[in-house]
Protein backbone atom coordinates (compact mmCIF):
# COMPACT_ATOMS: atom_id res chain seq x y z
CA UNK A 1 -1.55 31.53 9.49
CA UNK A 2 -4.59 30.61 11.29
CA UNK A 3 -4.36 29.42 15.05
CA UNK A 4 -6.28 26.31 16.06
CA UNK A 5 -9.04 27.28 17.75
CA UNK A 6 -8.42 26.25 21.76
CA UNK A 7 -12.18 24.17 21.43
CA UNK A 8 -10.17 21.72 19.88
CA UNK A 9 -8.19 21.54 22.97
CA UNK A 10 -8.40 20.06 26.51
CA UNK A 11 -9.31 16.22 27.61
CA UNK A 12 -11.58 15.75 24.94
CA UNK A 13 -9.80 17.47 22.15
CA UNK A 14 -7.23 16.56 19.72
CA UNK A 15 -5.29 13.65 20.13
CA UNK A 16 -1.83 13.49 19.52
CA UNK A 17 1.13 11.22 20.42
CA UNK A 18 3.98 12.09 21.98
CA UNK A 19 7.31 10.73 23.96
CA UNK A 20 5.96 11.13 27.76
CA UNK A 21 9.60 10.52 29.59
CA UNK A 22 8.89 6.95 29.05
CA UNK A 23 7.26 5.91 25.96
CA UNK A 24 5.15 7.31 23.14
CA UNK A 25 1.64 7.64 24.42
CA UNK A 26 -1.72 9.52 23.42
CA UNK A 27 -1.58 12.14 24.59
CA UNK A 28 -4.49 15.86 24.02
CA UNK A 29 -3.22 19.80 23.44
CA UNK A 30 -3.40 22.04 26.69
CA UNK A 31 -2.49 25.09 24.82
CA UNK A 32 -0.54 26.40 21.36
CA UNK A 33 2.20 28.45 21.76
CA UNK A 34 3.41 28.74 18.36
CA UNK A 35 2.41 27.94 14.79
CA UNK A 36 3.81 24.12 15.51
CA UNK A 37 4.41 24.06 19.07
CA UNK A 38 1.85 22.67 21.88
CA UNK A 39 1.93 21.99 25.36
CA UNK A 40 0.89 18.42 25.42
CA UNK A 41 -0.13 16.45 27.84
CA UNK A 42 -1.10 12.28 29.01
CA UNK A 43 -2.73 14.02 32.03
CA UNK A 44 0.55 13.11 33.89
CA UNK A 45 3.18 14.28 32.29
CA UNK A 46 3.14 17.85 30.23
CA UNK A 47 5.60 18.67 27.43
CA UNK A 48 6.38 21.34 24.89
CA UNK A 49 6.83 20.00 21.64
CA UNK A 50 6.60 20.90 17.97
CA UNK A 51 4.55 18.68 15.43
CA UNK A 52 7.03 16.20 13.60
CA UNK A 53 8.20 17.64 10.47
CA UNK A 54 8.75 14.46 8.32
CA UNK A 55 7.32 11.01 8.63
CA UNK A 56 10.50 9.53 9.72
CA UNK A 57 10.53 11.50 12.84
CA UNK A 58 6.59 11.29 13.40
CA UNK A 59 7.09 7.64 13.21
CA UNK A 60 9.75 7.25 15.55
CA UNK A 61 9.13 9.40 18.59
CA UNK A 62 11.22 7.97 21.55
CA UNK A 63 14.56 7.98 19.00
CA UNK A 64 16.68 10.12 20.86
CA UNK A 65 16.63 13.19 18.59
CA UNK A 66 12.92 13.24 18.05
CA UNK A 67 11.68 12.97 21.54
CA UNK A 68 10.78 17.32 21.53
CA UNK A 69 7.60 16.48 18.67
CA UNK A 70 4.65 15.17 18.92
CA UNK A 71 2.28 13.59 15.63
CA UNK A 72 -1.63 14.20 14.99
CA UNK A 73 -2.70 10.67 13.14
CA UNK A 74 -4.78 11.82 10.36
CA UNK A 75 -6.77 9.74 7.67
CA UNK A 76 -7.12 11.14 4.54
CA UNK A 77 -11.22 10.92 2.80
CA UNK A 78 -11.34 8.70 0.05
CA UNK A 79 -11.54 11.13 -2.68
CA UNK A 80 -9.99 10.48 -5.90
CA UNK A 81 -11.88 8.87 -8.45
CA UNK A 82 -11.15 8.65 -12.77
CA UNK A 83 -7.47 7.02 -12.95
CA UNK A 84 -6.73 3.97 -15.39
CA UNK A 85 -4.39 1.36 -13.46
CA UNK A 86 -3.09 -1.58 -15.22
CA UNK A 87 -1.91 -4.01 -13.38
CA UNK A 88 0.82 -6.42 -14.53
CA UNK A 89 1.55 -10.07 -13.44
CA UNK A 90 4.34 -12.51 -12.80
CA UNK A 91 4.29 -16.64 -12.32
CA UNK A 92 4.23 -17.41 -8.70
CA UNK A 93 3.44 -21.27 -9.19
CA UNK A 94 3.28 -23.58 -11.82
CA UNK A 95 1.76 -27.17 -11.26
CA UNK A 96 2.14 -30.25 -13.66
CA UNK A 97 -1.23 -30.38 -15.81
CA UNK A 98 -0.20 -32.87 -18.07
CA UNK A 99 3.34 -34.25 -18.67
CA UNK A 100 3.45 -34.75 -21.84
CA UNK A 101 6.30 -36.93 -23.70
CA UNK A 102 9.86 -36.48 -24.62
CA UNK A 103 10.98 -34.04 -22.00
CA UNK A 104 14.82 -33.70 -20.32
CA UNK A 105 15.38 -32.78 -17.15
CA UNK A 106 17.12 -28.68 -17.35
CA UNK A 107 14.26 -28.11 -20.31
CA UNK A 108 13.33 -24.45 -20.42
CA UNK A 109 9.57 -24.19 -20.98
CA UNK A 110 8.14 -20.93 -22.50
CA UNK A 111 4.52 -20.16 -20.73
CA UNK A 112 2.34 -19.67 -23.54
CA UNK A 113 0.37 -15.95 -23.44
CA UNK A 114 3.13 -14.91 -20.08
CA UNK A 115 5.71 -12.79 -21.89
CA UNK A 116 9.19 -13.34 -20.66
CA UNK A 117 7.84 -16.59 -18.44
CA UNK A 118 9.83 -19.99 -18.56
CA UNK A 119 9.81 -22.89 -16.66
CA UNK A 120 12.75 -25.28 -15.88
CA UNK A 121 12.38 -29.30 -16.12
CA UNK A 122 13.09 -30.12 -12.91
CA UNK A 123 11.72 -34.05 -12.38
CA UNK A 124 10.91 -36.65 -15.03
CA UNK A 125 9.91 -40.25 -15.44
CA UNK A 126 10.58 -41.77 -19.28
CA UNK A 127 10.32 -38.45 -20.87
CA UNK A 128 7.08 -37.17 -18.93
CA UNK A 129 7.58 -34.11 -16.74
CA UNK A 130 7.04 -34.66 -12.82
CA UNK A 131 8.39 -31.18 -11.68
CA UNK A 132 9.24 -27.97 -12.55
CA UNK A 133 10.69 -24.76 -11.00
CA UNK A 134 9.95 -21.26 -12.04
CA UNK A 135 13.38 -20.26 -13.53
CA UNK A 136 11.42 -16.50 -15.00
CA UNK A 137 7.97 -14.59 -13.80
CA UNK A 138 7.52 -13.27 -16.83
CA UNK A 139 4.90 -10.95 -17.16
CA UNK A 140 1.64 -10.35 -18.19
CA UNK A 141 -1.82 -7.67 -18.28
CA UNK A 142 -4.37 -10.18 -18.03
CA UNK A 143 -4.03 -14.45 -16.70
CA UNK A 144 -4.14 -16.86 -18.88
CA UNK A 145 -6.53 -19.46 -17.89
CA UNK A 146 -5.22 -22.84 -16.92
CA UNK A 147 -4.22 -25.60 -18.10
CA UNK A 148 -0.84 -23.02 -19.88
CA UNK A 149 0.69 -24.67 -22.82
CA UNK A 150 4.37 -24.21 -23.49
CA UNK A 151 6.99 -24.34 -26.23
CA UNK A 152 10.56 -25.14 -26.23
CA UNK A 153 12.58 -28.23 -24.44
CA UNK A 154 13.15 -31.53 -26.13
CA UNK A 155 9.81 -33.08 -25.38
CA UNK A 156 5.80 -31.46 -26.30
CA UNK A 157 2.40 -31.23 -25.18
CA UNK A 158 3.21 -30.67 -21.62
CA UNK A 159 0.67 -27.84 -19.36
CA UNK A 160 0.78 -26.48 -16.42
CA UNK A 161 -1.48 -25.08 -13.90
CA UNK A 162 -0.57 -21.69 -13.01
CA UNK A 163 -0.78 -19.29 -10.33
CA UNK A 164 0.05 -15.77 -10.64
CA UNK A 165 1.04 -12.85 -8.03
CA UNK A 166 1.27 -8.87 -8.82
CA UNK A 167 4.27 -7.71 -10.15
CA UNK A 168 3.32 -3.61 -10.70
CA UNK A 169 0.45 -1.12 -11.52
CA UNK A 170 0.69 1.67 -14.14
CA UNK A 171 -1.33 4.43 -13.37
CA UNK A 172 -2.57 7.44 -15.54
CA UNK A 173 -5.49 10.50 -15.03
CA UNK A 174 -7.87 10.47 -12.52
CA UNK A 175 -8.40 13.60 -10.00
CA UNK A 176 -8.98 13.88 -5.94
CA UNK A 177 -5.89 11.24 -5.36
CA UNK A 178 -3.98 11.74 -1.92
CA UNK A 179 -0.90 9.60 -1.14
CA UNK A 180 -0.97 6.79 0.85
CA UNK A 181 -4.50 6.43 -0.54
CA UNK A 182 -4.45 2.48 -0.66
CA UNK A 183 -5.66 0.30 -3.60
CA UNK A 184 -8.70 -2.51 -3.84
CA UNK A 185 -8.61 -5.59 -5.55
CA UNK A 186 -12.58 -6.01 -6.30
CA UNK A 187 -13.60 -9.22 -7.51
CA UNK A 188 -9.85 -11.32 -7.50
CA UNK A 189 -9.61 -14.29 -6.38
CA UNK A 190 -5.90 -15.05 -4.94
CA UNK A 191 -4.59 -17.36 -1.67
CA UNK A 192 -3.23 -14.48 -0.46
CA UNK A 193 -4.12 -10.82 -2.11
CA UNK A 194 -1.76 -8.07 -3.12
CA UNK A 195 -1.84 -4.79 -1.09
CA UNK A 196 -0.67 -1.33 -3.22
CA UNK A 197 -1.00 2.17 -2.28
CA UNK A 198 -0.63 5.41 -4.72
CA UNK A 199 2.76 6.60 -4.13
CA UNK A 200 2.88 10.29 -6.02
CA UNK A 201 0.30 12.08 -7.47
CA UNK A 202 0.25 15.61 -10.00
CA UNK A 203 -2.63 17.94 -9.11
CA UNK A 204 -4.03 15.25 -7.26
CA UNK A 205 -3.84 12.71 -10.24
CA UNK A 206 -2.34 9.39 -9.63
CA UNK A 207 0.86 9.16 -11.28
CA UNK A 208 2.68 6.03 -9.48
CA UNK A 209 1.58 3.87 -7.63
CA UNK A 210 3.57 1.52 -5.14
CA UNK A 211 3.13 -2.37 -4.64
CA UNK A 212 3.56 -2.89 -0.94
CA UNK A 213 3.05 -6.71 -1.39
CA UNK A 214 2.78 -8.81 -4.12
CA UNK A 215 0.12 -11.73 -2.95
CA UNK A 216 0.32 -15.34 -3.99
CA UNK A 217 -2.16 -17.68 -5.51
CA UNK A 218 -3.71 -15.67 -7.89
CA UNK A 219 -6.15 -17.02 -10.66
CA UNK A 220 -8.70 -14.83 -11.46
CA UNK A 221 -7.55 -10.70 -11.85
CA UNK A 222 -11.36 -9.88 -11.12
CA UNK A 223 -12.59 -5.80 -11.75
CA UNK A 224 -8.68 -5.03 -11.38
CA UNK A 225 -7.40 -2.27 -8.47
CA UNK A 226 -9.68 1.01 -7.69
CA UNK A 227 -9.77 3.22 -5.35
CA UNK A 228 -9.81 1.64 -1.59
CA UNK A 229 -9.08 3.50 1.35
CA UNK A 230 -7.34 6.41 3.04
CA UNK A 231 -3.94 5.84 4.48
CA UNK A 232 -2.88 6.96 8.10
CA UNK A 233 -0.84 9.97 7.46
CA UNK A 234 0.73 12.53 10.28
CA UNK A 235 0.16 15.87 10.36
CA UNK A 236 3.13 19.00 10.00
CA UNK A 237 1.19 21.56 9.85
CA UNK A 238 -2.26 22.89 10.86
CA UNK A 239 -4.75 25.18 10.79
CA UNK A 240 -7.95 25.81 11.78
CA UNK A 241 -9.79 25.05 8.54
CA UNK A 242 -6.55 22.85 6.93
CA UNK A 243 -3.32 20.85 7.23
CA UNK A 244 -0.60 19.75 5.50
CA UNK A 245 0.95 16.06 5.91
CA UNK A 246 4.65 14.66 6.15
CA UNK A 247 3.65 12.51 3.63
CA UNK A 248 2.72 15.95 1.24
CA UNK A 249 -1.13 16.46 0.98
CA UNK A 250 -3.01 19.54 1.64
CA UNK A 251 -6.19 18.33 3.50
CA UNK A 252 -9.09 19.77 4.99
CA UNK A 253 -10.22 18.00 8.46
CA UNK A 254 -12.72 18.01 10.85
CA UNK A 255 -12.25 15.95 14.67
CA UNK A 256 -13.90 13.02 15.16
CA UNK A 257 -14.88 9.51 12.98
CA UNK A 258 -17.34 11.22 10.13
CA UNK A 259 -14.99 12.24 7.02
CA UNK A 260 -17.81 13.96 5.15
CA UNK A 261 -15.33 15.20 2.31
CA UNK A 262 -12.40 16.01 4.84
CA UNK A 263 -9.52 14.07 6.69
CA UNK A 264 -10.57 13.55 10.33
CA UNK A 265 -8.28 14.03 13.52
CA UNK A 266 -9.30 11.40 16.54
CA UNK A 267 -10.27 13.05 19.84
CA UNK A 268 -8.20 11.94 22.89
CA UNK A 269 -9.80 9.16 25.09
């Protein structure tokens, strides 16, 4: 094991955070005293505390419990490049387009092109559909375009227009993934987009990824999700040239805002 070396120390070293008596504050190393422990300090009020091993504790520093570690925020470089992800969509709205004739109210309407994606009759006026609710998301790899035909019910030629939110992501290859690594949506057009982040990787391909929210409104799927940006993640271990993260990357780092290649620790200020 490799110390830090103590130039990374002092007022305008390393930045941590840790419980001060009071409340979780920034806080810089005064010294190391063991491969994870650190005399911290806020300039007011010193501590000895070990770096958090999980991201439970390094996110929850004044629980009592967890109050003896301290966390090093560090962002991950946006690295990996080369993975397939195929995104998959559900109904989130579907308007009236045309009401077409001969419909019951408690009709189930089959989205035309959105596998698994029905409608209920909910409103209509002589046979013409008014409203609907969405009684299945279905889903679906690419949109279909509006105005959406359907099948089924008592009546025909009724469309909707439809708006579409993210239900998952499939991801396969690619190389230089971290986790947390979070997940662009280049080119969609949505009220409100999705947000997803790669959840586990294998040799630093991404294998899952996680969809932290779905968004709403969408119409247009656009380039599909790449690679976005580095996650905050909290380091367990370090070492003068590398660290390891709660969250389970081995990273190398530098201090300071430019990544060039390698997760960056903030300075305390």
């Amino acid at each position: 094991m490799h110390p830090i070396n103590n130039r990374h120390f002092g007022i305008h070293g390393l930045a941590v955070q840790y419980y001060n008596g009071t409340s979780v504050v920034p806080g810089y190393i005064v010294r190391q005293t063991g491969t994870k422990r650190f005399v911290v300090t806020d300039g007011s009020h010193p501590a000895t505390v070990l770096l958090a091993p999980t991201t439970a504790i390094a996110t929850a520093l004044a629980t009592v419990g967890n109050q003896g570690y301290c966390t090093m925020l560090v962002v991950p470089p946006v690295s990996g490049s080369g993975a397939t992800f195929t995104p998959s969509f559900g109904i989130d709205t579907a308007v009236v387009a045309g009401g077409g004739t001969g419909y019951t109210v408690g009709d189930t309407l089959h989205l035309t092109g959105v596998t698994g994606g029905t409608l209920a009759v909910a409103t209509v006026s002589t046979g013409v559909i008014t409203g609907v609710t969405v009684s299945a998301v279905g889903g679906t790899a690419s949109l279909v375009a509006s105005p959406v035909s359907v099948t089924g019910g008592t009546g025909a030629g009724a469309t909707f227009t439809v708006k579409y939110k993210l239900l998952a992501i499939t991801s396969t290859g690619g190389s230089g993934y971290s986790v947390g690594e979070s997940l662009s949506f280049a080119g969609m057009t949505a009220d409100t987009l999705p947000t997803a982040h790669v959840a586990t990787i294998t040799s630093g391909a991404a294998t899952t990824v996680t969809v932290d929210t779905a968004g709403s409104g969408i119409t247009v799927a656009g380039a599909g999700p790449g690679a976005g940006s580095g996650a905050t993640q909290h380091a367990s271990n370090l070492e003068e040239f590398v660290l390891w993260t709660t969250e389970g990357n081995k990273l190398s780092w530098t201090v300071g805002l430019s990544v060039n290649g390698s997760a960056y620790i903030a300075t305390f200020s």
